[in-house]
C-alpha atoms as a PDB file:
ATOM      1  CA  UNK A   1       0.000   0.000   0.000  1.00  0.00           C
ATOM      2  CA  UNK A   2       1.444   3.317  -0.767  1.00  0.00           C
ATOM      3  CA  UNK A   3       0.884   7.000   0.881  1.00  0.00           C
ATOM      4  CA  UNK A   4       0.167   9.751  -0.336  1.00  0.00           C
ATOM      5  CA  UNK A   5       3.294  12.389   1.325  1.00  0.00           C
ATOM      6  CA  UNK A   6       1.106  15.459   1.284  1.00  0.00           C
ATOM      7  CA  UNK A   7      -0.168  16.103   4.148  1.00  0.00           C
ATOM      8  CA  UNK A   8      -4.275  16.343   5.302  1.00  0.00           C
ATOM      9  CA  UNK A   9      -3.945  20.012   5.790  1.00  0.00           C
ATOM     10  CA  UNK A  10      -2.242  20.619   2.260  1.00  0.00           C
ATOM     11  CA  UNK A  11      -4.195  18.254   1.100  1.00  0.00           C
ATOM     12  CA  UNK A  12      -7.447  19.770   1.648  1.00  0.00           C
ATOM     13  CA  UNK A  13      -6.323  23.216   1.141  1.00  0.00           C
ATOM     14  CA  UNK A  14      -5.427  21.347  -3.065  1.00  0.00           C
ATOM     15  CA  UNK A  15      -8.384  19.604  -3.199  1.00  0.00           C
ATOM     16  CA  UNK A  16     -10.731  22.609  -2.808  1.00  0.00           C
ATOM     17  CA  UNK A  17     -13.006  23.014  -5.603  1.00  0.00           C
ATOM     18  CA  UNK A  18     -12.841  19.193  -6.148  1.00  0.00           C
ATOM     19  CA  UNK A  19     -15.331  17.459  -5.666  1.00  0.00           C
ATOM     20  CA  UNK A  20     -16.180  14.954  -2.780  1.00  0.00           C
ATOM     21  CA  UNK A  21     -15.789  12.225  -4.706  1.00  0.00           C
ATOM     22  CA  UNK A  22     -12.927  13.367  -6.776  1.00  0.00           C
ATOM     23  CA  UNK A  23     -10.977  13.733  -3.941  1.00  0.00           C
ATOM     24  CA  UNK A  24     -12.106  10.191  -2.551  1.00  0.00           C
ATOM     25  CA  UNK A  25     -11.028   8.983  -5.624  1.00  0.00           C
ATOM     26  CA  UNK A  26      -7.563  10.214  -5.627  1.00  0.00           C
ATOM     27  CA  UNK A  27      -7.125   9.303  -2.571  1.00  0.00           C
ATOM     28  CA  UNK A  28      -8.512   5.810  -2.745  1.00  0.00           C
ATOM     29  CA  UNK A  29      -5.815   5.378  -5.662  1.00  0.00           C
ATOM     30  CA  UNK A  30      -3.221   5.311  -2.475  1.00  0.00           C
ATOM     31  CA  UNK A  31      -4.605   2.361  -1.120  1.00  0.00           C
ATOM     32  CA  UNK A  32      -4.178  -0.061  -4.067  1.00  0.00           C
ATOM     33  CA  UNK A  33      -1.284  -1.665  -6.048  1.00  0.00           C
ATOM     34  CA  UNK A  34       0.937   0.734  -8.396  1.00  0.00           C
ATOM     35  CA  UNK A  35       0.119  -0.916 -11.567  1.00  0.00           C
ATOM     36  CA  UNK A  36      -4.054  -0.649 -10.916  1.00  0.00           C
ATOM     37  CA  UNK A  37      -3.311   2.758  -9.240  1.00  0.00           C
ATOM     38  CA  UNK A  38      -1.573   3.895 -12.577  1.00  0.00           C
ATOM     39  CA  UNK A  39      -4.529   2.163 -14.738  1.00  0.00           C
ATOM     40  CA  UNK A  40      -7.493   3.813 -12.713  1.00  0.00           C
ATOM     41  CA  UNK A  41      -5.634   7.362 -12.657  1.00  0.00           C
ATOM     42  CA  UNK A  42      -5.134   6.969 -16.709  1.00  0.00           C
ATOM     43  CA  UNK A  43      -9.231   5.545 -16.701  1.00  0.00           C
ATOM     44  CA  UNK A  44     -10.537   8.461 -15.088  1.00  0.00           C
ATOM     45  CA  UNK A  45      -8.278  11.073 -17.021  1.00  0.00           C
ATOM     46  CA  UNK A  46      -9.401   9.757 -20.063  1.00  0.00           C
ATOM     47  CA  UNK A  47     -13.034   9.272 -19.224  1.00  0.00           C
ATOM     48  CA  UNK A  48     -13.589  12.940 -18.037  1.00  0.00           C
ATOM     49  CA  UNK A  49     -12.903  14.205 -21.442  1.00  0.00           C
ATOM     50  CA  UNK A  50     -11.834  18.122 -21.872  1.00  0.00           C
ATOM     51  CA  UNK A  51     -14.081  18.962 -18.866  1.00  0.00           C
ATOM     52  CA  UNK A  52     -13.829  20.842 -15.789  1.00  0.00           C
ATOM     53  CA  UNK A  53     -13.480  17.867 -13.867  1.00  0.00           C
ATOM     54  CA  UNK A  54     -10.931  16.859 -15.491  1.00  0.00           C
ATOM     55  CA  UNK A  55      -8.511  19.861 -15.213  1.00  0.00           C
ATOM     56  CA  UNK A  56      -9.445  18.930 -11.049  1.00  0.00           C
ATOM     57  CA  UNK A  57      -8.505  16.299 -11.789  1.00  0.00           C
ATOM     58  CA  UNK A  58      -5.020  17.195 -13.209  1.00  0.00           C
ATOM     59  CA  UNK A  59      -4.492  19.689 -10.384  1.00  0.00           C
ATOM     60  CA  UNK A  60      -5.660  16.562  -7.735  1.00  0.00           C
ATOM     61  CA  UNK A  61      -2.758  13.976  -9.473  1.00  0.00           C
ATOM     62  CA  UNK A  62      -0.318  16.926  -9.864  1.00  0.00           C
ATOM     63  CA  UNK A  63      -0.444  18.635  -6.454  1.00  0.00           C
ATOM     64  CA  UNK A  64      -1.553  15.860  -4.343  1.00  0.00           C
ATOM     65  CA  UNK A  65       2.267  14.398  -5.330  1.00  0.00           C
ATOM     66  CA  UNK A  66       0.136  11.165  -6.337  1.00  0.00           C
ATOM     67  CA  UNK A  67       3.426   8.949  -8.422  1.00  0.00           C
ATOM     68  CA  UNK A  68       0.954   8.269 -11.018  1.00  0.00           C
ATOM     69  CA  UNK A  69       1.593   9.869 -13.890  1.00  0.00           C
ATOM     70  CA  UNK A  70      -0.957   9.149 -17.246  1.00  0.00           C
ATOM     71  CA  UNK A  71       0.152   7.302 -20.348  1.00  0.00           C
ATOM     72  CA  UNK A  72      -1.980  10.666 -22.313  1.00  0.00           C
ATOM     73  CA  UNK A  73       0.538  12.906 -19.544  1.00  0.00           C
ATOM     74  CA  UNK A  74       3.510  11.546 -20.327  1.00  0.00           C
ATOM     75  CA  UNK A  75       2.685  10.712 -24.300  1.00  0.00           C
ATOM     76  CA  UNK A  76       2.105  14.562 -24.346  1.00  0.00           C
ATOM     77  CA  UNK A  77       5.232  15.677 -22.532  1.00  0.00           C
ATOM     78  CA  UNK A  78       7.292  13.018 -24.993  1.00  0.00           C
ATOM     79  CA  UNK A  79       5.665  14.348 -27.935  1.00  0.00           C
ATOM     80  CA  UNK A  80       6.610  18.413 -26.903  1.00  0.00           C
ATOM     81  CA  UNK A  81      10.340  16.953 -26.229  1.00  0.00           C
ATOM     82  CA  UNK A  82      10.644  15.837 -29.785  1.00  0.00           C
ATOM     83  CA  UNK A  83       8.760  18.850 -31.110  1.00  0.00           C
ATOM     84  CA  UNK A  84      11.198  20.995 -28.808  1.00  0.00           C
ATOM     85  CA  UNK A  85      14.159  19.017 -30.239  1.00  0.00           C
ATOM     86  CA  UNK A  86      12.815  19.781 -33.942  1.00  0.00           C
ATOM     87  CA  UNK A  87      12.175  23.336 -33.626  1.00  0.00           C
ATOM     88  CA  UNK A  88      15.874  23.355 -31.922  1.00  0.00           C
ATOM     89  CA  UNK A  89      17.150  21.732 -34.998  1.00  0.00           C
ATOM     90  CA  UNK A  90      15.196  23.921 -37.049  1.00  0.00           C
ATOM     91  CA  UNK A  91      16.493  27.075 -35.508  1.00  0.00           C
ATOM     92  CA  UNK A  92      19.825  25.578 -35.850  1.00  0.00           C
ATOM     93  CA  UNK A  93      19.895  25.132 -39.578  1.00  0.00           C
ATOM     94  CA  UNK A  94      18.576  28.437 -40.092  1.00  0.00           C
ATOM     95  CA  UNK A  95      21.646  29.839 -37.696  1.00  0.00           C
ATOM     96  CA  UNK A  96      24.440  28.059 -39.715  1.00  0.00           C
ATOM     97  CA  UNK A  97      22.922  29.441 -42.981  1.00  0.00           C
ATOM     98  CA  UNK A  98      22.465  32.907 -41.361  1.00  0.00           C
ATOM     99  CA  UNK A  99      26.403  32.783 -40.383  1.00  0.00           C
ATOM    100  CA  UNK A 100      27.198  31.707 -43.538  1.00  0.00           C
ATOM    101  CA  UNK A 101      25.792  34.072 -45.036  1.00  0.00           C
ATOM    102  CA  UNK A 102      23.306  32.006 -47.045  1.00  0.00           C
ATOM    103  CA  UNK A 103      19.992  34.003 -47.885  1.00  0.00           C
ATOM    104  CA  UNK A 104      16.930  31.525 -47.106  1.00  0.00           C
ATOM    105  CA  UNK A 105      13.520  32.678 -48.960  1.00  0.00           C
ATOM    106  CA  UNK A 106      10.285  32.511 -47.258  1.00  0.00           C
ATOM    107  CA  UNK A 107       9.232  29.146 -48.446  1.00  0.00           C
ATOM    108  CA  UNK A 108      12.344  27.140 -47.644  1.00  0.00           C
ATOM    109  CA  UNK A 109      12.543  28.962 -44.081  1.00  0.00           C
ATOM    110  CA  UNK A 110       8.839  27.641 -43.703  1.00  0.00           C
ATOM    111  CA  UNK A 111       9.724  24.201 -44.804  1.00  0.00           C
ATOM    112  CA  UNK A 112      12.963  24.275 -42.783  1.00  0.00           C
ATOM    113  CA  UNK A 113      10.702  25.477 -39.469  1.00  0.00           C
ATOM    114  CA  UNK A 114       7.632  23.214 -39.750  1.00  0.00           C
ATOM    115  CA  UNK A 115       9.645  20.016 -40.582  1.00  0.00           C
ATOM    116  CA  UNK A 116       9.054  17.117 -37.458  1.00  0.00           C
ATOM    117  CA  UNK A 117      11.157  14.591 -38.797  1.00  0.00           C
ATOM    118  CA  UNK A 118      14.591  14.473 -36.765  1.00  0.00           C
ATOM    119  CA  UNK A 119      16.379  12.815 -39.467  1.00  0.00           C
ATOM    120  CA  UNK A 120      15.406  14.874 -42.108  1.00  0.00           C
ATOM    121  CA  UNK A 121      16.562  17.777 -39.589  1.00  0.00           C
ATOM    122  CA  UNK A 122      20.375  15.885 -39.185  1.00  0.00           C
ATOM    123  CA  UNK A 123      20.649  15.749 -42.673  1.00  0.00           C
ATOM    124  CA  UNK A 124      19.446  19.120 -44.015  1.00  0.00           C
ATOM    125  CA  UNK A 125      21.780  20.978 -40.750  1.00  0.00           C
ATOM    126  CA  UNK A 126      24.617  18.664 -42.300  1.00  0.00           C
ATOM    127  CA  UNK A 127      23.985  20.369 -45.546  1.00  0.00           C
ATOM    128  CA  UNK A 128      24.006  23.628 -44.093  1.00  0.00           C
ATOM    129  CA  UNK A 129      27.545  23.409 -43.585  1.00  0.00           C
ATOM    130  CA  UNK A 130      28.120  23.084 -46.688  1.00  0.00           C
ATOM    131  CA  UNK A 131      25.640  24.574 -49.594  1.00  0.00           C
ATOM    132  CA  UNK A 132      25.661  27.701 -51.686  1.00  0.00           C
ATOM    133  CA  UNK A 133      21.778  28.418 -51.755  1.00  0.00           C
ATOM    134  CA  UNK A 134      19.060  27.450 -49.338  1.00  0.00           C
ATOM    135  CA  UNK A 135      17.061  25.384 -51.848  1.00  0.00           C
ATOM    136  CA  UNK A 136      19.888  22.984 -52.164  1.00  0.00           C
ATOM    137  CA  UNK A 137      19.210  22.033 -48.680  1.00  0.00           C
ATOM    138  CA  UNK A 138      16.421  20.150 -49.988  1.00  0.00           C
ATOM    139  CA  UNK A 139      18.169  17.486 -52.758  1.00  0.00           C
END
């Protein structure tokens, strides 16, 4: 059985505006294994949709220092590290061309910006090192 650390006066001072039963539920998720804990917490994300209570929710799992973190929570925060890591790239490739004094026209810049795809990234910053015009990023 696992405890929540926060203590009942923090504890009710995050859980106002939850609901009674919001707050039993988060706190009943202490009093069962990990693995179910981590399903039930990902269950009830899921199944309160883009609602109120599910931002309580959030703010319950978040602040109540609950170690149950979603599969949707931690899918999201993967997916902004690789976006992150792209527009890093991105802003990279654009730099090296920028030093080298390499004029880049609106539509490559956009291409070069809303490219995802970390090995197309690698290979078109590799390039940058080395090309004449922007466009021959690309080929």
């Amino acid at each position: 059985m696992r405890h929540c650390t926060a203590s009942s006066s923090t504890t009710a001072s995050y859980s106002r505006g939850a609901s009674p039963a919001s707050s039993a539920s988060a706190a009943a998720l202490d009093t069962i294994d990990t693995e179910t804990a981590d399903f039930l917490a990902e269950f009830t994300e899921a199944g309160l949709g883009n609602t109120p209570g599910q931002q309580i929710w959030k703010v319950l799992m978040a602040t109540m220092t609950y170690p149950y973190v979603s599969e949707l929570r931690s899918k999201g925060r993967e997916e902004g590290r690789e976006e992150g890591r792209a527009q890093g790239q991105a802003q990279s490739i654009l730099q090296v061309l920028d030093r080298r004094g390499i004029a880049v026209d609106d539509g490559s810049r956009e291409r070069i910006e809303a490219c995802t795809d970390a090995g197309t990234l690698s290979t078109w910053l590799d390039r940058a090192l080395t090309v004449t015009k922007s466009a021959d990023l690309f080929g």
